[in-house]
Protein backbone atom coordinates (compact mmCIF):
# COMPACT_ATOMS: atom_id res chain seq x y z
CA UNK A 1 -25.53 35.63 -28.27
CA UNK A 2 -22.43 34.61 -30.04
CA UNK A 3 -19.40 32.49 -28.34
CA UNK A 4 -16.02 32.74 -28.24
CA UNK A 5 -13.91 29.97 -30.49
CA UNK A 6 -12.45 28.88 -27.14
CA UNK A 7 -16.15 28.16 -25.48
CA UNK A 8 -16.99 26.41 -28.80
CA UNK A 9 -14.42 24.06 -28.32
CA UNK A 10 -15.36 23.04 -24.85
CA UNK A 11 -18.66 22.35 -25.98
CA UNK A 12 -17.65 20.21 -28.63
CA UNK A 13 -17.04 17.72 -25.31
CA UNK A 14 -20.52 18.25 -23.27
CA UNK A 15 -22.62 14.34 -23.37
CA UNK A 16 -24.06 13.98 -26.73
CA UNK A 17 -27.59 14.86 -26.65
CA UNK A 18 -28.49 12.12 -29.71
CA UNK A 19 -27.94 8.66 -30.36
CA UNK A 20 -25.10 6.85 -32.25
CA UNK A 21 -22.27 5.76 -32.43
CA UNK A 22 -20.58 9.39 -29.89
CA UNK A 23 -23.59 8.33 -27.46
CA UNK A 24 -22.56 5.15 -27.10
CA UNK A 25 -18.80 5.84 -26.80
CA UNK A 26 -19.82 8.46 -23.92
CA UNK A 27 -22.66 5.91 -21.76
CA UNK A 28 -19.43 3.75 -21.96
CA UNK A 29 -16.74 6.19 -20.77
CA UNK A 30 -18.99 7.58 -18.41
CA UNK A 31 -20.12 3.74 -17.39
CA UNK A 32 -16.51 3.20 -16.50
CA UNK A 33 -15.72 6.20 -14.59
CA UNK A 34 -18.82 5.17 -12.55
CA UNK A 35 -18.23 1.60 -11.64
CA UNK A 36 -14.26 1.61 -11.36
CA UNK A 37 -13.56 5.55 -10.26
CA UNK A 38 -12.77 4.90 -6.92
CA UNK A 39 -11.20 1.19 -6.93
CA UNK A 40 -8.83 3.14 -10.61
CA UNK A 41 -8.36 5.99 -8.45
CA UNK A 42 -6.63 4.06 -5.29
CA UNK A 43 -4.13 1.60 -8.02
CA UNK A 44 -3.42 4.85 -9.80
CA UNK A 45 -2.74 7.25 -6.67
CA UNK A 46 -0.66 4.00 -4.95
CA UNK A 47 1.28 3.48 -8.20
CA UNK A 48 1.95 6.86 -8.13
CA UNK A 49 3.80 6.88 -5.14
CA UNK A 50 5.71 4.23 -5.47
CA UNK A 51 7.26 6.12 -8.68
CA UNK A 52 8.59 8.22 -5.68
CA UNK A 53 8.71 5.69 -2.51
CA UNK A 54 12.76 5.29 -2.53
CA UNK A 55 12.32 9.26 -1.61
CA UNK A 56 9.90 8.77 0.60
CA UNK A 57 11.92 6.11 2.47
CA UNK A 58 15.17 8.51 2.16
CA UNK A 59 12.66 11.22 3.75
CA UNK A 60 11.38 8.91 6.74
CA UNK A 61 14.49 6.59 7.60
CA UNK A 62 17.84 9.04 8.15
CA UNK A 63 19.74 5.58 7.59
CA UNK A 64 19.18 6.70 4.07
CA UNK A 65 20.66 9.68 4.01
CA UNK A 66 24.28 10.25 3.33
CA UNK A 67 26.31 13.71 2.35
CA UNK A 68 28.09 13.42 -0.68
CA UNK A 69 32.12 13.58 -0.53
CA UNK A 70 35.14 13.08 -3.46
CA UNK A 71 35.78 10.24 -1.57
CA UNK A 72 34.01 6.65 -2.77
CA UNK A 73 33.94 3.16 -1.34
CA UNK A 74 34.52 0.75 -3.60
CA UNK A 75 31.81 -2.49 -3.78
CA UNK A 76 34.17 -4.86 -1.97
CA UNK A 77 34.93 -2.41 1.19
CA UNK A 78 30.76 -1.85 1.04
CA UNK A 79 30.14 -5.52 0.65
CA UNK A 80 33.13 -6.33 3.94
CA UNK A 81 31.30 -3.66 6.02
CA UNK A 82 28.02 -4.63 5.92
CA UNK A 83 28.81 -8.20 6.97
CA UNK A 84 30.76 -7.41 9.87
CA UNK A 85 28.55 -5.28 10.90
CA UNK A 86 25.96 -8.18 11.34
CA UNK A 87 27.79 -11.44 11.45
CA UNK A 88 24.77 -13.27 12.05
CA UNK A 89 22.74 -12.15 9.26
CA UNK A 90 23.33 -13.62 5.26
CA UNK A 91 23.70 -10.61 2.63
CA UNK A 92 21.46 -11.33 -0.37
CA UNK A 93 22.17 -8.46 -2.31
CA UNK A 94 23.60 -5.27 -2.53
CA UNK A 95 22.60 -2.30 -4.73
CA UNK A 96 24.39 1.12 -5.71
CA UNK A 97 22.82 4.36 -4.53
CA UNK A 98 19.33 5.20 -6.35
CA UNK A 99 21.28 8.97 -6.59
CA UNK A 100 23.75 10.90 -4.91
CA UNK A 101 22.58 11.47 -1.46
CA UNK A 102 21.33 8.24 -0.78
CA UNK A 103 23.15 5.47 1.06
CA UNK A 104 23.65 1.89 -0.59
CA UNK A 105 21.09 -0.53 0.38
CA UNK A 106 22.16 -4.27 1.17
CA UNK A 107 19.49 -7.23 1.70
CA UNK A 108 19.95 -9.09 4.28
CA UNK A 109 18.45 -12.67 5.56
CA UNK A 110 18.14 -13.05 9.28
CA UNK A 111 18.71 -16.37 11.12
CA UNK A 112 14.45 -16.30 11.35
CA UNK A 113 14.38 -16.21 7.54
CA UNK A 114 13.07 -12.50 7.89
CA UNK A 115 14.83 -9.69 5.98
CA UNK A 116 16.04 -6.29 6.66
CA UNK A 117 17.53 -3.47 4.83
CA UNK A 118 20.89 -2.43 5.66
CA UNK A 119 22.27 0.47 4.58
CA UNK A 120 26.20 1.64 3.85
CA UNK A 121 27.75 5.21 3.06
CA UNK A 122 29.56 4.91 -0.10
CA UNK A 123 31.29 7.70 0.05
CA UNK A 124 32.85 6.44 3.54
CA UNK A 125 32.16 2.66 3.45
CA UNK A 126 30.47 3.14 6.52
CA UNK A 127 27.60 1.04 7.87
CA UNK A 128 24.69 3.50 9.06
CA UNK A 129 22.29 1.25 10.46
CA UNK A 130 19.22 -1.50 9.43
CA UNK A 131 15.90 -0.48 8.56
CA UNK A 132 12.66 -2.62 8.69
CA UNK A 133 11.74 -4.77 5.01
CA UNK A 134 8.28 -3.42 4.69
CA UNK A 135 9.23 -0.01 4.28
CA UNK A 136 7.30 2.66 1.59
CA UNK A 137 8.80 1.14 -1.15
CA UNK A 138 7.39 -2.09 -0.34
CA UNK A 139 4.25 -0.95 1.11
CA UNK A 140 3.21 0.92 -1.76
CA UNK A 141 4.51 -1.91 -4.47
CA UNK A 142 2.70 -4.96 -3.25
CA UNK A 143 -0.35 -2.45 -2.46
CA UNK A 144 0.10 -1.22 -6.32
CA UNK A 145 0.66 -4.39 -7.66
CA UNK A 146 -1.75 -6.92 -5.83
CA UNK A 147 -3.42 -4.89 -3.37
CA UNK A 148 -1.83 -6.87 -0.41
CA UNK A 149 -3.77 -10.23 -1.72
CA UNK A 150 -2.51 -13.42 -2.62
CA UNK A 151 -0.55 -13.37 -6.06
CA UNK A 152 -2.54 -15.51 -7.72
CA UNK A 153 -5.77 -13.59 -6.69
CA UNK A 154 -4.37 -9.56 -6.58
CA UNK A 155 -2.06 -9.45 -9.73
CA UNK A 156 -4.73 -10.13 -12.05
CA UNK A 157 -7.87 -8.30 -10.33
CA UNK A 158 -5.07 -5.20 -10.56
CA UNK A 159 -4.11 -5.65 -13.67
CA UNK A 160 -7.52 -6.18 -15.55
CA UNK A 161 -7.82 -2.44 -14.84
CA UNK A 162 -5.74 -2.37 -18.42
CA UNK A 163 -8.92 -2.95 -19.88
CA UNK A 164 -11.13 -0.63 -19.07
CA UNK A 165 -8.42 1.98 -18.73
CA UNK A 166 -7.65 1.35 -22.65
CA UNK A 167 -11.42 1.79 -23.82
CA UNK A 168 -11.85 5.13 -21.48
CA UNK A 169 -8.77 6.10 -23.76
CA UNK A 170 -10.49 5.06 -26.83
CA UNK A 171 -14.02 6.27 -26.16
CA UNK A 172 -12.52 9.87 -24.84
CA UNK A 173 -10.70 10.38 -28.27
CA UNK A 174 -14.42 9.91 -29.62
CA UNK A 175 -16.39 12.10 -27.28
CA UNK A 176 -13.90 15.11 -26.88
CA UNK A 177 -14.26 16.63 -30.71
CA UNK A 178 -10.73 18.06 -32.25
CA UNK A 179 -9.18 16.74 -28.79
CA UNK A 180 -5.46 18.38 -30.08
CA UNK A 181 -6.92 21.83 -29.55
CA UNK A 182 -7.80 21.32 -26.11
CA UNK A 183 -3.81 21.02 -24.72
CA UNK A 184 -3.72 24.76 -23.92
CA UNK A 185 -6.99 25.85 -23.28
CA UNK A 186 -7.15 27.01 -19.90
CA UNK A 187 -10.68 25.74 -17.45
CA UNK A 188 -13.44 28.30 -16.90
CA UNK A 189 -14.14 28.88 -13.39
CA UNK A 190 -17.67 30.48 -13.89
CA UNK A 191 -19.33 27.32 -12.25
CA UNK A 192 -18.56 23.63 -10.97
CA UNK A 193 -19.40 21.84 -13.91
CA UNK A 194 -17.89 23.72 -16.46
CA UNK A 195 -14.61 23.87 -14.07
CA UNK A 196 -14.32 20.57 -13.41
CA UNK A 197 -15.51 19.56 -17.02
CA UNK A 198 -12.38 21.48 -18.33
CA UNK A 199 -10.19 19.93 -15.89
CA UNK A 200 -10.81 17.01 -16.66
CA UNK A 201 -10.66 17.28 -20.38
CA UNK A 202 -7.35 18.91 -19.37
CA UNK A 203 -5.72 16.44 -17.48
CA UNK A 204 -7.34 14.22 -19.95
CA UNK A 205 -5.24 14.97 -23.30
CA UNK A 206 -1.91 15.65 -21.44
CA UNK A 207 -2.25 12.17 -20.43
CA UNK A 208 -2.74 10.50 -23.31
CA UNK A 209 0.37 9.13 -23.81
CA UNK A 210 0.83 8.05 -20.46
CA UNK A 211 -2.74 6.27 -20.13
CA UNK A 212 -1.39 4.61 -23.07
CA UNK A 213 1.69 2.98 -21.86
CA UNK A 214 0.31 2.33 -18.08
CA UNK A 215 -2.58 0.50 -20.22
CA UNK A 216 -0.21 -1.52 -22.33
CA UNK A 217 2.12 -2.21 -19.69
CA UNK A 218 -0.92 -3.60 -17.38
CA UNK A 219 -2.22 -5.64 -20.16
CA UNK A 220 1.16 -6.91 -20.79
CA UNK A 221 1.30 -8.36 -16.42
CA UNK A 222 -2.67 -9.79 -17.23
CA UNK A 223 -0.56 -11.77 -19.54
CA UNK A 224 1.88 -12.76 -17.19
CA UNK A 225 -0.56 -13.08 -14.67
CA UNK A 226 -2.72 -15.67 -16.76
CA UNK A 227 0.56 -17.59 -18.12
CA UNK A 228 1.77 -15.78 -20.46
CA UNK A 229 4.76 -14.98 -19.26
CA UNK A 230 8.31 -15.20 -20.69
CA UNK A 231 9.72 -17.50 -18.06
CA UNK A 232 12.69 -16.65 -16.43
CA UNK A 233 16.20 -14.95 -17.71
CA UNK A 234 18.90 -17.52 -19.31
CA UNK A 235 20.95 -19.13 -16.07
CA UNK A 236 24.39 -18.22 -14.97
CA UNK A 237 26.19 -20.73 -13.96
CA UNK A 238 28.28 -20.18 -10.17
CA UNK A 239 30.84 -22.32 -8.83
CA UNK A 240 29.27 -24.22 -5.90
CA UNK A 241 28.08 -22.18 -2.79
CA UNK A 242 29.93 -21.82 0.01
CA UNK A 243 28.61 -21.10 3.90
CA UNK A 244 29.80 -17.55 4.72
CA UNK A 245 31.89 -17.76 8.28
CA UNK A 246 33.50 -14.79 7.67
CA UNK A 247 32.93 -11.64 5.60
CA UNK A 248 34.19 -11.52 1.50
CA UNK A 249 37.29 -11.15 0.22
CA UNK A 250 36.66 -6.99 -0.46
CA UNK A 251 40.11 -7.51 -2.73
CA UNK A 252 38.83 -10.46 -4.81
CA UNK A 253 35.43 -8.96 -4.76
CA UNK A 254 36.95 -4.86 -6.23
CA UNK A 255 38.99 -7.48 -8.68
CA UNK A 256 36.02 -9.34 -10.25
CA UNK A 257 34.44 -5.74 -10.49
CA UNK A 258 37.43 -4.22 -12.46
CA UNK A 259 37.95 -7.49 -14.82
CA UNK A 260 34.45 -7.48 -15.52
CA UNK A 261 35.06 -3.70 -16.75
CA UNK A 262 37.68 -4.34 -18.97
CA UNK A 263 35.74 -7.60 -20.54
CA UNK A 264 32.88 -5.80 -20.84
CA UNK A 265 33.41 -2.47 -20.42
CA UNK A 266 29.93 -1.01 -21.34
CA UNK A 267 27.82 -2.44 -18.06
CA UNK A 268 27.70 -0.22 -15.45
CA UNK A 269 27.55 -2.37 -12.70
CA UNK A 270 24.32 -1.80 -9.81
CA UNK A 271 23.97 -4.64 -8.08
CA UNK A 272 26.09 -7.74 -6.26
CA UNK A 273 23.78 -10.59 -5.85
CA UNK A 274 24.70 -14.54 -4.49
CA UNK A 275 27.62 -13.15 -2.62
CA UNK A 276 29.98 -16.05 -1.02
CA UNK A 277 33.45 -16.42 -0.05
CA UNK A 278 33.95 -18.50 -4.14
CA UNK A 279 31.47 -16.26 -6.17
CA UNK A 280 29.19 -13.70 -7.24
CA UNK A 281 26.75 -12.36 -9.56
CA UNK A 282 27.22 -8.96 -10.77
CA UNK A 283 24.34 -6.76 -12.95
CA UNK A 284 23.70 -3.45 -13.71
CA UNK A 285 22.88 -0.95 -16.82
CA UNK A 286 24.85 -2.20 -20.39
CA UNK A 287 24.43 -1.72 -24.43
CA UNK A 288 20.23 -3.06 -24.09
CA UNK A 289 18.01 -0.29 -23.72
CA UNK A 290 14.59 -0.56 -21.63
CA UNK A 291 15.42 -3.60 -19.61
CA UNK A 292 15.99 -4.43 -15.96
CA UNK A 293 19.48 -4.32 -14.57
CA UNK A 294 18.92 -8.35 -14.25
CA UNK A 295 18.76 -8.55 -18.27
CA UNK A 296 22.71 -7.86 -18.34
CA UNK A 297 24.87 -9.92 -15.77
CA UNK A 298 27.84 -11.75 -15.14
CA UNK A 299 28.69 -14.31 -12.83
CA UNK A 300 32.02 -14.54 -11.37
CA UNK A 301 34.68 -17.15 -9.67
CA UNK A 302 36.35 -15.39 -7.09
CA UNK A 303 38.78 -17.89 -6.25
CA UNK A 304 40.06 -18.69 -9.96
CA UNK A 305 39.56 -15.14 -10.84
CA UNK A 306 37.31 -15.58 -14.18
CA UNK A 307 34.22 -15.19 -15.60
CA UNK A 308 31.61 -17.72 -15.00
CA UNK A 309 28.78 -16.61 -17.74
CA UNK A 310 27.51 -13.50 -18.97
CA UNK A 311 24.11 -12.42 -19.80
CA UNK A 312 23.65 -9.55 -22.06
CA UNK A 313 20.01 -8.40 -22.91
CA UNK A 314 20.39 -7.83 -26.46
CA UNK A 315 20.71 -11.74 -26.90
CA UNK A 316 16.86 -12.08 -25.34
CA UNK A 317 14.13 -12.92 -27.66
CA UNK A 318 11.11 -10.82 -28.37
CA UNK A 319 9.07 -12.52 -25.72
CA UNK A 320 12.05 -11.56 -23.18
CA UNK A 321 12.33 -8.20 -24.07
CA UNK A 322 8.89 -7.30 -23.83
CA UNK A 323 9.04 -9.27 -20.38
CA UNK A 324 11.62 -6.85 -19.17
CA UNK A 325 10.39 -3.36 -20.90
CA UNK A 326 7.71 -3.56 -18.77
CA UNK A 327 8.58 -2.59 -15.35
CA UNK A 328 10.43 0.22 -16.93
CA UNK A 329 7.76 1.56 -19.04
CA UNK A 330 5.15 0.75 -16.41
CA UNK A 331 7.32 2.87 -12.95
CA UNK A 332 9.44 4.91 -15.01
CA UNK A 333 12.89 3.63 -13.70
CA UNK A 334 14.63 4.17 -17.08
CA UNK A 335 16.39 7.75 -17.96
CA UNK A 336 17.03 8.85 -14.11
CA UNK A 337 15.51 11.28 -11.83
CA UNK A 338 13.63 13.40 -14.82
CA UNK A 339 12.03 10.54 -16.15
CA UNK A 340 10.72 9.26 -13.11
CA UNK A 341 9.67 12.55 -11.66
CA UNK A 342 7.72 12.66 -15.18
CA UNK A 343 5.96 9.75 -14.69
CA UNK A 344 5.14 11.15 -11.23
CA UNK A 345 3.33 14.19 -12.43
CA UNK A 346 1.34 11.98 -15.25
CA UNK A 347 0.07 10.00 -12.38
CA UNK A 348 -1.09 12.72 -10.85
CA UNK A 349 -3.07 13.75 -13.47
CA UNK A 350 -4.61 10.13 -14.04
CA UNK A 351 -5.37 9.90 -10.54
CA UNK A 352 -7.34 13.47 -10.94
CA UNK A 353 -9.30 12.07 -14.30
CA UNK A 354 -10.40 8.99 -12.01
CA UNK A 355 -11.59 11.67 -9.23
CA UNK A 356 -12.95 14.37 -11.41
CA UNK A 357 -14.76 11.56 -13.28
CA UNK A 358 -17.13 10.39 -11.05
CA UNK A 359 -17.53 13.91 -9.49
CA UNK A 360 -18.65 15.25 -13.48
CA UNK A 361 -21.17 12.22 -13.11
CA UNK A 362 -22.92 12.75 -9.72
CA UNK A 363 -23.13 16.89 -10.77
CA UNK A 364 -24.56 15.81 -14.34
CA UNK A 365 -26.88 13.61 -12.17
CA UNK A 366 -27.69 16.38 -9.99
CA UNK A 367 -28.32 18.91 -12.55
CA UNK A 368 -30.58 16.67 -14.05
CA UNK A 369 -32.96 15.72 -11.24
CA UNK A 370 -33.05 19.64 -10.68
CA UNK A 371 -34.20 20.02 -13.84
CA UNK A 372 -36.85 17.64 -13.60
CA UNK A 373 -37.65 18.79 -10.48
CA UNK A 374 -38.54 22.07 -11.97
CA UNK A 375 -40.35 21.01 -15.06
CA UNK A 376 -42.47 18.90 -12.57
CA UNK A 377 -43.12 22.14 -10.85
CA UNK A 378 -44.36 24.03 -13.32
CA UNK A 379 -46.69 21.42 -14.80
């Protein structure tokens, strides 16, 4: 009976019925998907989430939620509100929208040492309430990123995943024959196996790429983990700190915003950060591509009206740069909402390689003692 070209190809990835070197590259992949599935499946499905979890905060806390108007508040009248709305709490930070219907978020430090969010309208300037610190976002992050262990014990256990993640990559390129054929071939649905099988081989070579960079990226934060890291970003120097008694000057504070514009006119500014009555530290998006908005800052006197230091990315070293490419890479936070929803779909997918894995295994297992089964009958 003769096959179709499309059936051929799928066969070209069944388990190698001889030895060398495909054998081996397949008792490996499949060795993998076997021992890690489950523990790969929950980092990937968490770290999928948490590509989305400033949504799912937006979706859950209606402090979040604002309706967009012509109107905007600039940083200073945003930075004023939120302090006298809570007197008694320190602002640590404040950050722009993460998109058009969302509310600003502040940081704030209460007289416990706890934190909170607090949120602010910036179309209106308008405070719209305080939401608890261990929201989605942070829920899913620390469960991603150290699985709610100590640092010194969950970062690396999390990110030695790279490892195996990188050889399943390497051993599937072996195993699946003339893999770039396989990127529109739609699964058969004629029995479990064979479904799955193509779903998985499926999900496999669209996510090539993307198992590449979350495998480099993890490597790269084993690294860090283990002491490799870059150490920390240049300093800025800030006149000395002053104890808040009353909110910011919003008029010095919309000031140090515009002069930093015309100075430096290409950052786009996303966050305020050490605010006091003297000084700040603005950052945000500039000329460096792939970095965190803390690779491009400026620190500023508020009193003397200049700038204190400046921090531009494209001055850090390879080391640096590879330091702060990661989280980009890793969450997809660069390019906006496409990019990100992108990397949501792609993680998706690797979560359903992780689950379809171990389910090809225990039917491959099954079939198996079936057929033994039956040649033991008929003996």
């Amino acid at each position: 009976m003769s096959t179709t070209p499309a059936a051929r190809q799928h066969t070209t990835a069944a388990a190698p019925k001889s030895g060398g070197g495909r054998r081996l590259w397949f008792d490996l992949h499949s060795w993998i998907g076997l021992k890690l599935s489950i523990f790969m499946a929950f980092v990937c499905l968490t770290g999928t989430l948490a590509t989305v979890s400033q949504e799912i905060d937006w979706l859950v806390f209606s402090e979040a939620r604002v309706a967009p108007t012509t109107q905007h508040a600039s940083w200073g009248d945003m930075t004023v509100a939120v302090q006298r709305a809570y007197p008694q709490w320190t602002l640590e930070s404040l950050s722009a929208p993460h998109a058009s219907r969302f509310a600003a978020r502040a940081v704030m430090r209460l007289p416990d040492g706890a934190r909170r969010f607090v949120w602010v309208d910036p179309y209106s300037g308008r405070v719209t309430g305080d939401t608890t610190w261990f929201n989605a976002q942070r829920i899913l992050r620390n469960t991603h990123r150290h699985l709610m262990l100590p640092l010194k014990i969950g970062v690396p256990l999390v990110s030695a995943l790279a490892v195996p993640l990188l050889l399943t990559l390497i051993s599937s390129l072996y195993i699946y024959k003339r893999w770039w054929r396989g990127f529109l071939t739609w699964p058969r649905a004629d029995r479990p196996r064979r479904l799955w099988g193509d779903v998985h081989r499926l999900a496999g070579v669209w996510s090539l790429w993307f198992i590449a960079v979350i495998a480099l990226t993890g490597g790269w934060y084993l690294v860090e983990s283990l002491g490799g890291g870059a150490g920390p970003a240049a300093e800025i120097a800030l006149p000395s700190a002053e104890v808040a008694t009353a909110p910011a000057d919003a008029d010095a504070i919309d000031h140090a915003v515009a002069d930093v514009a015309r100075q430096w006119p290409e950052l786009q500014v996303r966050g305020l950060h050490d605010v006091s009555p003297r000084s700040l530290l603005l950052d945000g998006e500039a000329q460096a591509w792939l970095v965190r908005d803390r690779a491009n800052a400026v620190g500023y006197d508020l009193q003397d009206r200049r700038m204190t230091g400046q921090r531009d990315g494209r001055d850090m070293d390879i080391h640096q740069r590879i330091s702060e490419m990661a989280d980009p890479l890793h969450f997809g936070t660069f390019g906006g909402w496409p990019v990100r929803w992108l990397w949501f779909v792609s993680g998706v997918l690797l979560t359903t390689l992780s689950v379809t894995g171990v389910y090809l295994y225990g039917l491959r297992v099954s079939d198996a003692l079936r057929s033994a089964a039956r040649r033991q009958g008929n003996t």
